[in-house]
C-alpha atoms as a PDB file:
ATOM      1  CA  UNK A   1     -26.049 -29.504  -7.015  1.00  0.00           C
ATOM      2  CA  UNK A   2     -25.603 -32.967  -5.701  1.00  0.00           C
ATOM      3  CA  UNK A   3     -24.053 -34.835  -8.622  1.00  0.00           C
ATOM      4  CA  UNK A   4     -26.272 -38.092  -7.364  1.00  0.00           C
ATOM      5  CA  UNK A   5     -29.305 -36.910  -7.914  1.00  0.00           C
ATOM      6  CA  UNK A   6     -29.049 -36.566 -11.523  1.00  0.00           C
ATOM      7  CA  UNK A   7     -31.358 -39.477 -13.275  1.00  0.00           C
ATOM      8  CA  UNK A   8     -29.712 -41.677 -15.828  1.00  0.00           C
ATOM      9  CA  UNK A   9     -29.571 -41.495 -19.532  1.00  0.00           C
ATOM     10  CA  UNK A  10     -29.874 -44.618 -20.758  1.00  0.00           C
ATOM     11  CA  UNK A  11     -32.293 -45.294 -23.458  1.00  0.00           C
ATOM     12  CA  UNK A  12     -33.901 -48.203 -21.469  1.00  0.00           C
ATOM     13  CA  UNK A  13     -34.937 -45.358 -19.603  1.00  0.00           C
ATOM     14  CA  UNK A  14     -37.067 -43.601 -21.493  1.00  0.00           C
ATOM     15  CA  UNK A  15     -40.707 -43.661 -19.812  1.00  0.00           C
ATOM     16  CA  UNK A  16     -38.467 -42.833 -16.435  1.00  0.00           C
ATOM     17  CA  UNK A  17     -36.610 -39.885 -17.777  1.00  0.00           C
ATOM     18  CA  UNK A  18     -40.044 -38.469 -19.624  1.00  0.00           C
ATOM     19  CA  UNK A  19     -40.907 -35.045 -18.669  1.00  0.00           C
ATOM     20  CA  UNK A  20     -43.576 -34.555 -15.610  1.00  0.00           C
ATOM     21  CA  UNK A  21     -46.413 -32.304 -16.102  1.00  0.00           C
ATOM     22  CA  UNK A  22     -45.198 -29.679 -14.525  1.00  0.00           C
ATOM     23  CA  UNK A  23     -41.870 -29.913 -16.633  1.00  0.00           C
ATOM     24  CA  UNK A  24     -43.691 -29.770 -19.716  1.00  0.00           C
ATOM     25  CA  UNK A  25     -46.205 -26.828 -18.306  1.00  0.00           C
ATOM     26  CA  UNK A  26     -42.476 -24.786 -17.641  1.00  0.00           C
ATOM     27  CA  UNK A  27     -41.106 -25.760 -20.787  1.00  0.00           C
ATOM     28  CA  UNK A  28     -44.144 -24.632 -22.645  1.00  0.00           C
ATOM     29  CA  UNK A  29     -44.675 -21.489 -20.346  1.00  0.00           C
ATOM     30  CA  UNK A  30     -40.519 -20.609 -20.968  1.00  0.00           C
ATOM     31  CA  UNK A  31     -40.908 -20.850 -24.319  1.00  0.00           C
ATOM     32  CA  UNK A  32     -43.752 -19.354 -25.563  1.00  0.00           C
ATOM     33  CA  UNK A  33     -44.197 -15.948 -27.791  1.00  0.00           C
ATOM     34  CA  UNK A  34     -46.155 -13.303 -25.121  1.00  0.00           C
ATOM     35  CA  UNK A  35     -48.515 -11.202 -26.732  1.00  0.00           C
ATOM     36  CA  UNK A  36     -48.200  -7.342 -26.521  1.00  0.00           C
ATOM     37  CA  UNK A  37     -50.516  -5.764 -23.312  1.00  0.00           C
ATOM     38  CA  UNK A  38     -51.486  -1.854 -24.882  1.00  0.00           C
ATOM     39  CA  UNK A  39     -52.958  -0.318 -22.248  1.00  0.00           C
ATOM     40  CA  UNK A  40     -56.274  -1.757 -22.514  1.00  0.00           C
ATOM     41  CA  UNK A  41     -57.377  -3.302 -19.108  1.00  0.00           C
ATOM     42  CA  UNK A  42     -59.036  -6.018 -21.258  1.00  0.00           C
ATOM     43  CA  UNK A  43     -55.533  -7.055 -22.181  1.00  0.00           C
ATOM     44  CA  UNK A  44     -54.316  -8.436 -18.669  1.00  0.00           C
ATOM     45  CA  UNK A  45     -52.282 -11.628 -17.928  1.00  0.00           C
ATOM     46  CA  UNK A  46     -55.521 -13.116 -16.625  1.00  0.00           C
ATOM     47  CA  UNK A  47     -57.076 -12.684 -20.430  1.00  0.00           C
ATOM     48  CA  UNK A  48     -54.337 -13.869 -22.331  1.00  0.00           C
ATOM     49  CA  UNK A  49     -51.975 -16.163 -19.895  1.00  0.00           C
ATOM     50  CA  UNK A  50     -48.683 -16.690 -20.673  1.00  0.00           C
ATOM     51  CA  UNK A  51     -48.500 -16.293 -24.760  1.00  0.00           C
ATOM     52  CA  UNK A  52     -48.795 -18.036 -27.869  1.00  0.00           C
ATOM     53  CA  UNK A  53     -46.683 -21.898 -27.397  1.00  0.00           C
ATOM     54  CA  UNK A  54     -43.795 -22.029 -29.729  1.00  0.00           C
ATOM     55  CA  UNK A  55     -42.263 -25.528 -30.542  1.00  0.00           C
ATOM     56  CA  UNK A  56     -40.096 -23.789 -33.264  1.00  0.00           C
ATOM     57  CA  UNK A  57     -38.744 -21.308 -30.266  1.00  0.00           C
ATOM     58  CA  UNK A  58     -38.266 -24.388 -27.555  1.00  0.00           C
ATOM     59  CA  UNK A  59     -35.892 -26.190 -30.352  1.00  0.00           C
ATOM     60  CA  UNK A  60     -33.963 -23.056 -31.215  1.00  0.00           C
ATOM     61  CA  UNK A  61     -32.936 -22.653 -27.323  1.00  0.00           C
ATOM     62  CA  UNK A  62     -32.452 -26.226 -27.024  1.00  0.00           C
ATOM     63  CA  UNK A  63     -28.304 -25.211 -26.464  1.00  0.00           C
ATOM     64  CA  UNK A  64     -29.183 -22.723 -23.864  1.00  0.00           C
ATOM     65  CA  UNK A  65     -31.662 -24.390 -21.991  1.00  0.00           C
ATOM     66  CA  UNK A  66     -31.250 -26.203 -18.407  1.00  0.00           C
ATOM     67  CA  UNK A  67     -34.549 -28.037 -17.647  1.00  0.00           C
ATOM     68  CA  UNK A  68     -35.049 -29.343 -13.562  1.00  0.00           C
ATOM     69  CA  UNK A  69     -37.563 -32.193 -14.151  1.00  0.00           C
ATOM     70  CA  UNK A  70     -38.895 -32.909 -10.755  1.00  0.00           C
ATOM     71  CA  UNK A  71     -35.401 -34.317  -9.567  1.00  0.00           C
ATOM     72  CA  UNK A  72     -34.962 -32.008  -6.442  1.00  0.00           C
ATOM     73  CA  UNK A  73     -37.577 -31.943  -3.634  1.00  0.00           C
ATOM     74  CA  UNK A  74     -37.415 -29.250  -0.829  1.00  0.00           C
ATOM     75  CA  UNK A  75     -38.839 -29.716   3.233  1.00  0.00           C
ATOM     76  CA  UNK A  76     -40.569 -26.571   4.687  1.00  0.00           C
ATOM     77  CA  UNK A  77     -37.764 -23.751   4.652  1.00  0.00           C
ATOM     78  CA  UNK A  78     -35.458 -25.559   2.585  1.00  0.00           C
ATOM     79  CA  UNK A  79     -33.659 -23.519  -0.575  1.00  0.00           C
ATOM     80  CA  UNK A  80     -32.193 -24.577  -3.327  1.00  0.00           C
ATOM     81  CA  UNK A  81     -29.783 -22.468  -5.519  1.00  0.00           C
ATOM     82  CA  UNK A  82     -28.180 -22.819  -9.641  1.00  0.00           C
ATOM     83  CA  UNK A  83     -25.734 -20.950 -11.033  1.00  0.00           C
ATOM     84  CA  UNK A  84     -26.011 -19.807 -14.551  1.00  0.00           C
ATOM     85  CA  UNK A  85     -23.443 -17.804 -16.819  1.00  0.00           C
ATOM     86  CA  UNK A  86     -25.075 -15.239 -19.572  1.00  0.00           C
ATOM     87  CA  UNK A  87     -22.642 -14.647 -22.846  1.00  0.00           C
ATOM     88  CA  UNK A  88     -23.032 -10.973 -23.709  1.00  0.00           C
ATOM     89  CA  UNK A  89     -25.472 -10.164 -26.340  1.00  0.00           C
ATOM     90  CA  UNK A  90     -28.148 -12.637 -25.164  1.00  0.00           C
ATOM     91  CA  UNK A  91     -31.917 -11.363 -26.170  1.00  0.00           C
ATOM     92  CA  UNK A  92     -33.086 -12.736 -22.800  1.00  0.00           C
ATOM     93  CA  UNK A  93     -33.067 -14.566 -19.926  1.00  0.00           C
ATOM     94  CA  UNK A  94     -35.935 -16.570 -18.718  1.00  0.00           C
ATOM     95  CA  UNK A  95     -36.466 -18.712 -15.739  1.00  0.00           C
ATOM     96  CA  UNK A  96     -39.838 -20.691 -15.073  1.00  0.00           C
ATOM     97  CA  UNK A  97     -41.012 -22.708 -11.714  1.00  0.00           C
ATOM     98  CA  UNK A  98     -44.098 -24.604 -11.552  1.00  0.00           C
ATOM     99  CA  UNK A  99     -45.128 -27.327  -8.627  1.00  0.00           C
ATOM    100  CA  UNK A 100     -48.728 -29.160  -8.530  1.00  0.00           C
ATOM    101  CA  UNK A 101     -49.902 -28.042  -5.607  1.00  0.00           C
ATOM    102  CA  UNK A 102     -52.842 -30.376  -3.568  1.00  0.00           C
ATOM    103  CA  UNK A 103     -56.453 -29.755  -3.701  1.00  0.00           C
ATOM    104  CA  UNK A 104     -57.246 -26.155  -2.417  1.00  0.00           C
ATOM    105  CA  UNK A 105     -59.924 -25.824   1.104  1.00  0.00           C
ATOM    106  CA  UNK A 106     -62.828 -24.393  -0.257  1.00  0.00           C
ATOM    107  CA  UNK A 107     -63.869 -21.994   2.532  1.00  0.00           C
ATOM    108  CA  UNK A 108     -60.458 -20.326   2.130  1.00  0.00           C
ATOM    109  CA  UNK A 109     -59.895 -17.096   0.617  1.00  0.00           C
ATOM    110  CA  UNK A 110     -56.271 -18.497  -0.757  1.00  0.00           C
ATOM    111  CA  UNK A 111     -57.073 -21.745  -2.502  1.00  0.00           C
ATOM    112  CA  UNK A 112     -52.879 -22.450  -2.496  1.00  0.00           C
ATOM    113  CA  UNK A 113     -51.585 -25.057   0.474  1.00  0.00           C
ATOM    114  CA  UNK A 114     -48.365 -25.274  -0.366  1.00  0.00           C
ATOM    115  CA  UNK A 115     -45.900 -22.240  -1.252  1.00  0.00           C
ATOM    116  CA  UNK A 116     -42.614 -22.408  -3.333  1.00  0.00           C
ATOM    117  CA  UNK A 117     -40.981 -19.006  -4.604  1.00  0.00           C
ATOM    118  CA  UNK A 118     -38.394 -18.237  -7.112  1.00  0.00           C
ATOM    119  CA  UNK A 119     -36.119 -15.617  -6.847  1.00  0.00           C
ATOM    120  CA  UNK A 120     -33.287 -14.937  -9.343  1.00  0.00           C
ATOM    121  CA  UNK A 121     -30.288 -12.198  -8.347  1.00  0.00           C
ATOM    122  CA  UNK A 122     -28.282 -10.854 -11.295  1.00  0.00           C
ATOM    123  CA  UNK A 123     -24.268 -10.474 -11.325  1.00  0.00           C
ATOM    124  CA  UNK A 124     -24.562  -7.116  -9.907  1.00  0.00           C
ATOM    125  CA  UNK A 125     -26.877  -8.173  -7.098  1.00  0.00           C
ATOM    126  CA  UNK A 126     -30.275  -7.210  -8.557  1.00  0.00           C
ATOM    127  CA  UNK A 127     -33.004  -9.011  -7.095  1.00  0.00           C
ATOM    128  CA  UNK A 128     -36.003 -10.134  -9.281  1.00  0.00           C
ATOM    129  CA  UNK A 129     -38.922 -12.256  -7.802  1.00  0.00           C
ATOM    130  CA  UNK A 130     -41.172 -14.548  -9.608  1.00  0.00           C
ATOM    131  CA  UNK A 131     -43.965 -12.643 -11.491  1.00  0.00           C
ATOM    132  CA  UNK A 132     -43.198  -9.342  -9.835  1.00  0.00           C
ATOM    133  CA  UNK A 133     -43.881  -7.022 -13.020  1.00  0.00           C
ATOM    134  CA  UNK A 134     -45.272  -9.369 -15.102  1.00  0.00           C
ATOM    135  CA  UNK A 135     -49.374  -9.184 -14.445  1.00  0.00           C
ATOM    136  CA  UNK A 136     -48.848  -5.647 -16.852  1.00  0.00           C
ATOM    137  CA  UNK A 137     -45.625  -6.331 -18.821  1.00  0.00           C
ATOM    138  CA  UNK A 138     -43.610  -8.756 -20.714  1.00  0.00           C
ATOM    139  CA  UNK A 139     -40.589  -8.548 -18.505  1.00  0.00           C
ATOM    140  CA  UNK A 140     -39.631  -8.738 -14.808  1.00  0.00           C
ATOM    141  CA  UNK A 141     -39.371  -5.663 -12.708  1.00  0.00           C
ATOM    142  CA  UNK A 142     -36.459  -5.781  -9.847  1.00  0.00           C
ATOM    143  CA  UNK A 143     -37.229  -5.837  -6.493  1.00  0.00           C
ATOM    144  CA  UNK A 144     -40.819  -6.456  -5.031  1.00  0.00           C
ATOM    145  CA  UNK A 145     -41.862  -9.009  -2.535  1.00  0.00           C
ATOM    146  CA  UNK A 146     -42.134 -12.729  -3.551  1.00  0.00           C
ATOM    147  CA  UNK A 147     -44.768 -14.000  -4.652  1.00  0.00           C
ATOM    148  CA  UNK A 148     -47.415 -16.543  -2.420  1.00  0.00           C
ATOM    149  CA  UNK A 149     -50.525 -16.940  -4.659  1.00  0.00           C
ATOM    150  CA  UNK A 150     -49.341 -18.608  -7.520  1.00  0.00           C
ATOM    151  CA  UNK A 151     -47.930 -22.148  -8.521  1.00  0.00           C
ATOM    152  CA  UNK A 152     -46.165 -21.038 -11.704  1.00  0.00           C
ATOM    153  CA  UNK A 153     -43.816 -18.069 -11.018  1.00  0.00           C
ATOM    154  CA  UNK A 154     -41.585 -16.407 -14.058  1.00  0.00           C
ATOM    155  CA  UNK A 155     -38.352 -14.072 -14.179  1.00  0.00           C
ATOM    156  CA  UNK A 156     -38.554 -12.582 -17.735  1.00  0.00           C
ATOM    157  CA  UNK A 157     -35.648 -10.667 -17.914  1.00  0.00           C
ATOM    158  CA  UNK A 158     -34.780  -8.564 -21.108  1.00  0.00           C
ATOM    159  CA  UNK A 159     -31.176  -8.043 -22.423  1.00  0.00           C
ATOM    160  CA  UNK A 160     -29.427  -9.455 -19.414  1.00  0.00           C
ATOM    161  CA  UNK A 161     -26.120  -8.781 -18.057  1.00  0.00           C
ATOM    162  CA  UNK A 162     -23.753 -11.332 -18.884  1.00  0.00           C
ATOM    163  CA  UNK A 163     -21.952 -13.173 -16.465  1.00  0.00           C
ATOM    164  CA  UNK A 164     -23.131 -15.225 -13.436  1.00  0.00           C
ATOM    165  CA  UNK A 165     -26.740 -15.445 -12.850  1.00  0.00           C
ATOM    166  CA  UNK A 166     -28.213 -17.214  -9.057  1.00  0.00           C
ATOM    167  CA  UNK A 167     -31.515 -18.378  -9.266  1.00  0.00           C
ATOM    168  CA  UNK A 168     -33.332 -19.893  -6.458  1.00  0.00           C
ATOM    169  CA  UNK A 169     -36.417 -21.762  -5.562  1.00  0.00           C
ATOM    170  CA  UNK A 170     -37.052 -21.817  -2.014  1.00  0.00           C
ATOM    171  CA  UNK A 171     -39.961 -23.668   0.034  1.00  0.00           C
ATOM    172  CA  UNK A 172     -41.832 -20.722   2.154  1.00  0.00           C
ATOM    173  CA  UNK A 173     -44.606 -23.256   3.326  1.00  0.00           C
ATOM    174  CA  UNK A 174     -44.785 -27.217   2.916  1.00  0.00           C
ATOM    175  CA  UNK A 175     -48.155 -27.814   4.528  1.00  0.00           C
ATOM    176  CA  UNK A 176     -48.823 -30.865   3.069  1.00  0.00           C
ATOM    177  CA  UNK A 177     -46.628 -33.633   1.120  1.00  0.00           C
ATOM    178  CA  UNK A 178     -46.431 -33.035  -2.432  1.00  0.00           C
ATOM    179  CA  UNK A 179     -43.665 -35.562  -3.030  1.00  0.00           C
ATOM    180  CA  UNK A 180     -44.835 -38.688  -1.839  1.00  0.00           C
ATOM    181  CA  UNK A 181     -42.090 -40.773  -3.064  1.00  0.00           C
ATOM    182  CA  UNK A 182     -39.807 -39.877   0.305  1.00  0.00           C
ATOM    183  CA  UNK A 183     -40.806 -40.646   3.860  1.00  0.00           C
ATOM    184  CA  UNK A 184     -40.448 -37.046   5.099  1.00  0.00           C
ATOM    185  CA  UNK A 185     -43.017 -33.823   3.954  1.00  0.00           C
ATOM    186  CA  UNK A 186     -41.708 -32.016   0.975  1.00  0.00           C
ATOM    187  CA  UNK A 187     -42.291 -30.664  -2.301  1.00  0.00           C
ATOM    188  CA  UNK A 188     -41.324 -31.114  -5.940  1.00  0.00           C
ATOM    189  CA  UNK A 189     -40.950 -28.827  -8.914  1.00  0.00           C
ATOM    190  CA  UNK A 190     -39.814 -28.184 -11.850  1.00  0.00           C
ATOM    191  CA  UNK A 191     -37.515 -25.400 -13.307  1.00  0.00           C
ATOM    192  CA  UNK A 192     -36.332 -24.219 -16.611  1.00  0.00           C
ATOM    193  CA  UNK A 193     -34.004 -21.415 -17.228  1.00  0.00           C
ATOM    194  CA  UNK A 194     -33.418 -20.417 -20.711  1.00  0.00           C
ATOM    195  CA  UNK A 195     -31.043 -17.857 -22.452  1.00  0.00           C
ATOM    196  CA  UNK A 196     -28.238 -19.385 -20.743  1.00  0.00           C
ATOM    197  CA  UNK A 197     -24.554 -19.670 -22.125  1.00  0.00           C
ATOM    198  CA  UNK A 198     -24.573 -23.490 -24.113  1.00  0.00           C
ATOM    199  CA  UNK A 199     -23.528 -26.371 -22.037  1.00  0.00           C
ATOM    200  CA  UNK A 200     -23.141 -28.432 -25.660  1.00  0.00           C
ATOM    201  CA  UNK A 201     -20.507 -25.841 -27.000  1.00  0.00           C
ATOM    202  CA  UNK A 202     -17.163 -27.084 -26.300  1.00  0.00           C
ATOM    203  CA  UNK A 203     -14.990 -24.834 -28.352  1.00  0.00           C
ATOM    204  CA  UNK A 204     -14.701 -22.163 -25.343  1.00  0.00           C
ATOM    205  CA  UNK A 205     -13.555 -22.420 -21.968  1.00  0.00           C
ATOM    206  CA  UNK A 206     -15.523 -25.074 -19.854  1.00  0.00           C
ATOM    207  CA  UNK A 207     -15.337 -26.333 -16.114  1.00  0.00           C
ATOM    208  CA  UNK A 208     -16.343 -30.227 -15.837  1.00  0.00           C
ATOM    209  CA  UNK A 209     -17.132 -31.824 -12.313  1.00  0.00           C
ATOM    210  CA  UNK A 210     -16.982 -35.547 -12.337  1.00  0.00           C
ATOM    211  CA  UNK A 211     -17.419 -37.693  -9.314  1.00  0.00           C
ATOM    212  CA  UNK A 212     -17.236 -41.841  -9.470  1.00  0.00           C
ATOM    213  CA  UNK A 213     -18.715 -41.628  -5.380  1.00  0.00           C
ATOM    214  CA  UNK A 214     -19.065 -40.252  -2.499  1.00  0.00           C
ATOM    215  CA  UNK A 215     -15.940 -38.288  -1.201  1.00  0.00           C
ATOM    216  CA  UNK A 216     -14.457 -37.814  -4.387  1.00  0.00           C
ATOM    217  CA  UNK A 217     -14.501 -34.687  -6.930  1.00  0.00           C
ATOM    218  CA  UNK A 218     -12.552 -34.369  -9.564  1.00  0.00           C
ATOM    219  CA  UNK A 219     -12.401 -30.763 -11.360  1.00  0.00           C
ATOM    220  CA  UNK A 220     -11.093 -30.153 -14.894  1.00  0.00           C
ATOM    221  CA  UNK A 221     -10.976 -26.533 -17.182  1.00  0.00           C
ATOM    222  CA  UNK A 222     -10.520 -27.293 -20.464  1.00  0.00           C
ATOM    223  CA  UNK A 223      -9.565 -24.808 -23.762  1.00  0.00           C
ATOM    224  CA  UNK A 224      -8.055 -21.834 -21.470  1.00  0.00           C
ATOM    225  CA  UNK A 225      -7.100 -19.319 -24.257  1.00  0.00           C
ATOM    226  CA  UNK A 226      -3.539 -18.307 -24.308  1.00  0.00           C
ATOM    227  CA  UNK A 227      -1.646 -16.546 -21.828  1.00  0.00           C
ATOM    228  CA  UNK A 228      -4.503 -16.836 -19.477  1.00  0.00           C
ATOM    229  CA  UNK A 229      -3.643 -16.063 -15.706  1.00  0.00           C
ATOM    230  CA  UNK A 230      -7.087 -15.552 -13.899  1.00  0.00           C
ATOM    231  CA  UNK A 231      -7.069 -16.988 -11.074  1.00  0.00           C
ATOM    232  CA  UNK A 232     -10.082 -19.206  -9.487  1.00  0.00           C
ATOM    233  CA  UNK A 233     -10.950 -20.413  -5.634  1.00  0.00           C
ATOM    234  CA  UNK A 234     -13.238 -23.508  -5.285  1.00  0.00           C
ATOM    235  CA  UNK A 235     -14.556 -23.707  -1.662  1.00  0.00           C
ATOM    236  CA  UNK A 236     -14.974 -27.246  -0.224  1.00  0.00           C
ATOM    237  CA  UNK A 237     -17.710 -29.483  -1.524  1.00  0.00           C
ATOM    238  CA  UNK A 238     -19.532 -31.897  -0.371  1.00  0.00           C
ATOM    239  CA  UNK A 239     -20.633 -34.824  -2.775  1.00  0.00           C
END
């Protein structure tokens, strides 16, 4: 991603760096404990949303969480992609996109105006689109069509494959401008993917990106185990 667009950290910025509504919706939705659905078509996602809110859950991922807080807008057709690496043995992965979407037209038989889908492809190129599976389940099934009714889209996936994981929110229709802080017509959102190897743990192998401006990158592995000789490309990026 574009290492400018990060907001700072400063404690002076507190109120600025607070999380959106949507943030905290995804955060909330991400973490919380799903109930069961047994068969009975009383029990539907419509009846019982997405679970049970868990603060206790939210801390305990709070190493394996990356949370997108409104700090990325997309224009009609625009994409944007994040790469995430699984350690084996994780319990699940679980990625979460919600936008506030204007006021629906009334006479309309789809109440949505703007459209944002997630999509998130696995490290053996399984495809799994946001709430495909889960309107009768707990967890994500591959393949389907992506979804254009809803404003909060999930990728539940259980006992993931480790290694690499893509996941993508794309802008399918920007009708009207959701972001109003830029001149052009776009859309914000929020995104949190959870179940993802620790960003805080230092004591493994770890790729840093640092850049003090424009035109400069500087890239640095740190804690390569002994007798390592894997061998990595890094295309050209632009910063």
């Amino acid at each position: 991603r574009d290492l400018h667009s990060f907001p700072t950290r400063r404690s002076s910025d507190l109120f600025e760096n607070r999380p959106h509504m949507t943030t905290t919706k995804a955060m909330l939705i991400n973490t919380a404990r799903q109930y069961p659905f047994p068969g009975n078509q009383n029990f539907t996602r419509y009846n019982q949303g997405w679970g049970w809110p868990s603060v206790q859950d939210l801390y305990d991922l709070r190493d394996k969480i990356h949370i997108v807080n409104e700090w990325d807008v997309l224009a009609h057709l625009e994409r944007k992609a994040y790469w995430f690496y699984v350690a084996p043995g994780e319990a699940q992965l679980r990625a979460t996109m919600t936008y506030a979407d204007p006021e629906g037209t009334v006479p309309s038989t789809i109440h949505r105006i703007n459209d944002l889908h997630l999509k998130v492809t696995a490290p053996a190129g399984t495809v799994y689109w946001g709430n495909q599976g889960l309107l009768t389940g707990t967890h994500s099934t591959p393949g389907g069509t992506p979804n254009v009714i809803d404003s909060v889209e999930n990728v539940f996936v259980k006992s993931p494959a480790a290694g690499l994981w893509l996941v993508e929110v794309s802008a399918a229709e920007v009708n009207q401008d959701g972001h109003v802080q830029t001149p052009r017509k776009d859309v914000d959102y929020a995104l949190v993917v959870s179940g993802i190897g620790s960003g805080r743990d230092r004591s493994r192998t770890a790729l840093d990106l640092a850049s003090t401006g424009r035109g400069d990158l500087t890239v640095t592995l740190r804690n390569l185990p002994a007798g390592w000789h894997e061998g990595w490309k890094i295309g050209r990026a632009h910063v």
